[in-house]
C-alpha atoms as a PDB file:
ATOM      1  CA  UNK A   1     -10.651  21.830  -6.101  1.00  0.00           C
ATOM      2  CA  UNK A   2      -7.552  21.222  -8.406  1.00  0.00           C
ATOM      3  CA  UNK A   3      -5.602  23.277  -5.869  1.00  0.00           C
ATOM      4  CA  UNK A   4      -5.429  20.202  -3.383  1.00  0.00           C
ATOM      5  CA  UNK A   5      -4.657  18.037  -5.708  1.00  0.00           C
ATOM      6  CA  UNK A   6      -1.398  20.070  -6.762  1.00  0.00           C
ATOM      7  CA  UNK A   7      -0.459  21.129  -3.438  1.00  0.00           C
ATOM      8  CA  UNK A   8       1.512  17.390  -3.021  1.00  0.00           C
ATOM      9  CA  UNK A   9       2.934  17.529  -6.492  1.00  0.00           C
ATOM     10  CA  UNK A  10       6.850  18.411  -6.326  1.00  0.00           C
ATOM     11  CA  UNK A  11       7.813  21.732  -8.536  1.00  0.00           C
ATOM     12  CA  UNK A  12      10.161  22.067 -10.763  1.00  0.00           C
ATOM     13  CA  UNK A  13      13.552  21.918  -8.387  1.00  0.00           C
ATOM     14  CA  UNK A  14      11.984  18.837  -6.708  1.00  0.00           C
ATOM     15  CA  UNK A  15      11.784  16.860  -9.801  1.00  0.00           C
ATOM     16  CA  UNK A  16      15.425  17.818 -10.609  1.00  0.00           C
ATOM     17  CA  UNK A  17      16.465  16.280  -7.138  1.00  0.00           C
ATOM     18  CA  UNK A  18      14.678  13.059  -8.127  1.00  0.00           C
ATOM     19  CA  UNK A  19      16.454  12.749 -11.929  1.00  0.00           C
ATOM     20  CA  UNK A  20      19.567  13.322  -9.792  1.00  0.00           C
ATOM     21  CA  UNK A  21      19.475  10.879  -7.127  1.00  0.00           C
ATOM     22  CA  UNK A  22      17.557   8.243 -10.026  1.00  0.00           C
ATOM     23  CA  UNK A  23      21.493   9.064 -12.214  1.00  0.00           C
ATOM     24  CA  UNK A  24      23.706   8.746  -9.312  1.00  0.00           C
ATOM     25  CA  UNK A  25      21.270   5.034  -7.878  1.00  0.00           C
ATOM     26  CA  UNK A  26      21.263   3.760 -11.194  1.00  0.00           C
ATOM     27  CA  UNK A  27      23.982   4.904 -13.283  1.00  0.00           C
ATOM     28  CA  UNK A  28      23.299   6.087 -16.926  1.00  0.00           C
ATOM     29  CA  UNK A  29      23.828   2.804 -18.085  1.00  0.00           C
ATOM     30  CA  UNK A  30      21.078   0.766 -15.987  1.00  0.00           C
ATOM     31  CA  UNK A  31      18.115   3.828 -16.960  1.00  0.00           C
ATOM     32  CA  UNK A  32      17.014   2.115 -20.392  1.00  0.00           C
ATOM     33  CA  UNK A  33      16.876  -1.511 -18.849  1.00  0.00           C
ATOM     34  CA  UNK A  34      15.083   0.051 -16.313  1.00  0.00           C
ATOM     35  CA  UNK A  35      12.998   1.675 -18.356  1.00  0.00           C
ATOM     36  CA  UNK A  36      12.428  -1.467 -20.701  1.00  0.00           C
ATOM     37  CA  UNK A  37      11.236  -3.517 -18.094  1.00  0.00           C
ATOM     38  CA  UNK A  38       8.807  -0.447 -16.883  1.00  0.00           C
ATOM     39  CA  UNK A  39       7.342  -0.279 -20.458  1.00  0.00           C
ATOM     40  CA  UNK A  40       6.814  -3.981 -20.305  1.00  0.00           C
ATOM     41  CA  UNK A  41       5.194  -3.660 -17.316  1.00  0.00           C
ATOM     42  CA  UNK A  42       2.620  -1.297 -18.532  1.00  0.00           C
ATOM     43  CA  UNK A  43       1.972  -2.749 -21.439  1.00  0.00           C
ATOM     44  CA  UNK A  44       1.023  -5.990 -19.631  1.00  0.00           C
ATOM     45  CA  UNK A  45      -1.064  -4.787 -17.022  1.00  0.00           C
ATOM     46  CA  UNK A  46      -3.231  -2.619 -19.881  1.00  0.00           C
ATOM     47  CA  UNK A  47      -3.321  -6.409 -21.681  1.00  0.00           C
ATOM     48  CA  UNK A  48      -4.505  -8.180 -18.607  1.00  0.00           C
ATOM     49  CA  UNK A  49      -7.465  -4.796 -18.027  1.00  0.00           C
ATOM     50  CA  UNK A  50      -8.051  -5.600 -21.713  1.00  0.00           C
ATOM     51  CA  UNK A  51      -8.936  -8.838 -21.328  1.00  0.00           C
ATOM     52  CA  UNK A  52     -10.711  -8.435 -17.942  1.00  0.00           C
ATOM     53  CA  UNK A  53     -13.185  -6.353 -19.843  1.00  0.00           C
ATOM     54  CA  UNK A  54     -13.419  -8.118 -23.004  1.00  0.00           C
ATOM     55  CA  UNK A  55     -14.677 -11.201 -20.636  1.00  0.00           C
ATOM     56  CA  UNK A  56     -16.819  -8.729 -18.538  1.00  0.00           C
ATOM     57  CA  UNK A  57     -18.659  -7.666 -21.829  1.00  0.00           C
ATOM     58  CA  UNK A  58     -18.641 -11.252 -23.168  1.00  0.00           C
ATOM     59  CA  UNK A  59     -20.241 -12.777 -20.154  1.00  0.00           C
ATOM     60  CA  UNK A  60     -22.799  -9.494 -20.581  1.00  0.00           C
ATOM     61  CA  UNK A  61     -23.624 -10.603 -24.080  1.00  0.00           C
ATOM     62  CA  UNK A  62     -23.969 -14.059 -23.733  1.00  0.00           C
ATOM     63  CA  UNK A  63     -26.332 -13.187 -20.421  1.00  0.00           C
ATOM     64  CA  UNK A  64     -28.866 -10.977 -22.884  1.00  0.00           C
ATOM     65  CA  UNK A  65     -29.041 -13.795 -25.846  1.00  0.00           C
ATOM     66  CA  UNK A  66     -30.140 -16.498 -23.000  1.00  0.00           C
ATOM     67  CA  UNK A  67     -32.254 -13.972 -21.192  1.00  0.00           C
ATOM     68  CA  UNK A  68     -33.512 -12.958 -25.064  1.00  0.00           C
ATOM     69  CA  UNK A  69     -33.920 -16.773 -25.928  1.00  0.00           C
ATOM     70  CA  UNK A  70     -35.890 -17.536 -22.637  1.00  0.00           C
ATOM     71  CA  UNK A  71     -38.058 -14.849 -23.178  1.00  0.00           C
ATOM     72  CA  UNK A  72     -39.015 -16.149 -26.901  1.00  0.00           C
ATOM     73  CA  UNK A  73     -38.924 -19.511 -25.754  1.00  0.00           C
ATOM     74  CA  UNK A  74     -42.013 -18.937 -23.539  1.00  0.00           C
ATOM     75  CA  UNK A  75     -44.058 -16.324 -25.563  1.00  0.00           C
ATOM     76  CA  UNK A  76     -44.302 -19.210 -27.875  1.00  0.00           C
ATOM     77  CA  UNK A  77     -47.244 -21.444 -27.645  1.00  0.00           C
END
């Protein structure tokens, strides 16, 4: 099974090529910007799924008190 998945993956050589061609595109003095703005990136994407699932969960909650206070709300005579 994990043999499919690596069969795409480059090797060792390959990922040399790539660090290469990223040096001579970019120059050595563009890489940290670059990779800066790639860390920002990340971090505000995993803020934004944060807070997509904080309001998933909240709206869960707040669905089991009402469905909790309906329920008491009509056992009572």
């Amino acid at each position: 099974m994990f043999n499919n998945l690596f069969i795409g993956m480059p090797g060792g050589s390959e990922w040399i090529l790539i660090v290469l061609a990223v040096l001579i595109l970019f120059g050595g003095r563009k890489i940290p910007e670059f990779m800066r703005g790639l860390g920002k990136g990340i971090r505000e994407f995993n803020d934004a799924k944060d807070n997509v699932k904080k309001e998933i969960e909240e709206g869960m909650n707040e669905k089991e008190v009402k469905k909790a206070s309906e329920t008491s709300t009509i056992q009572q005579p």
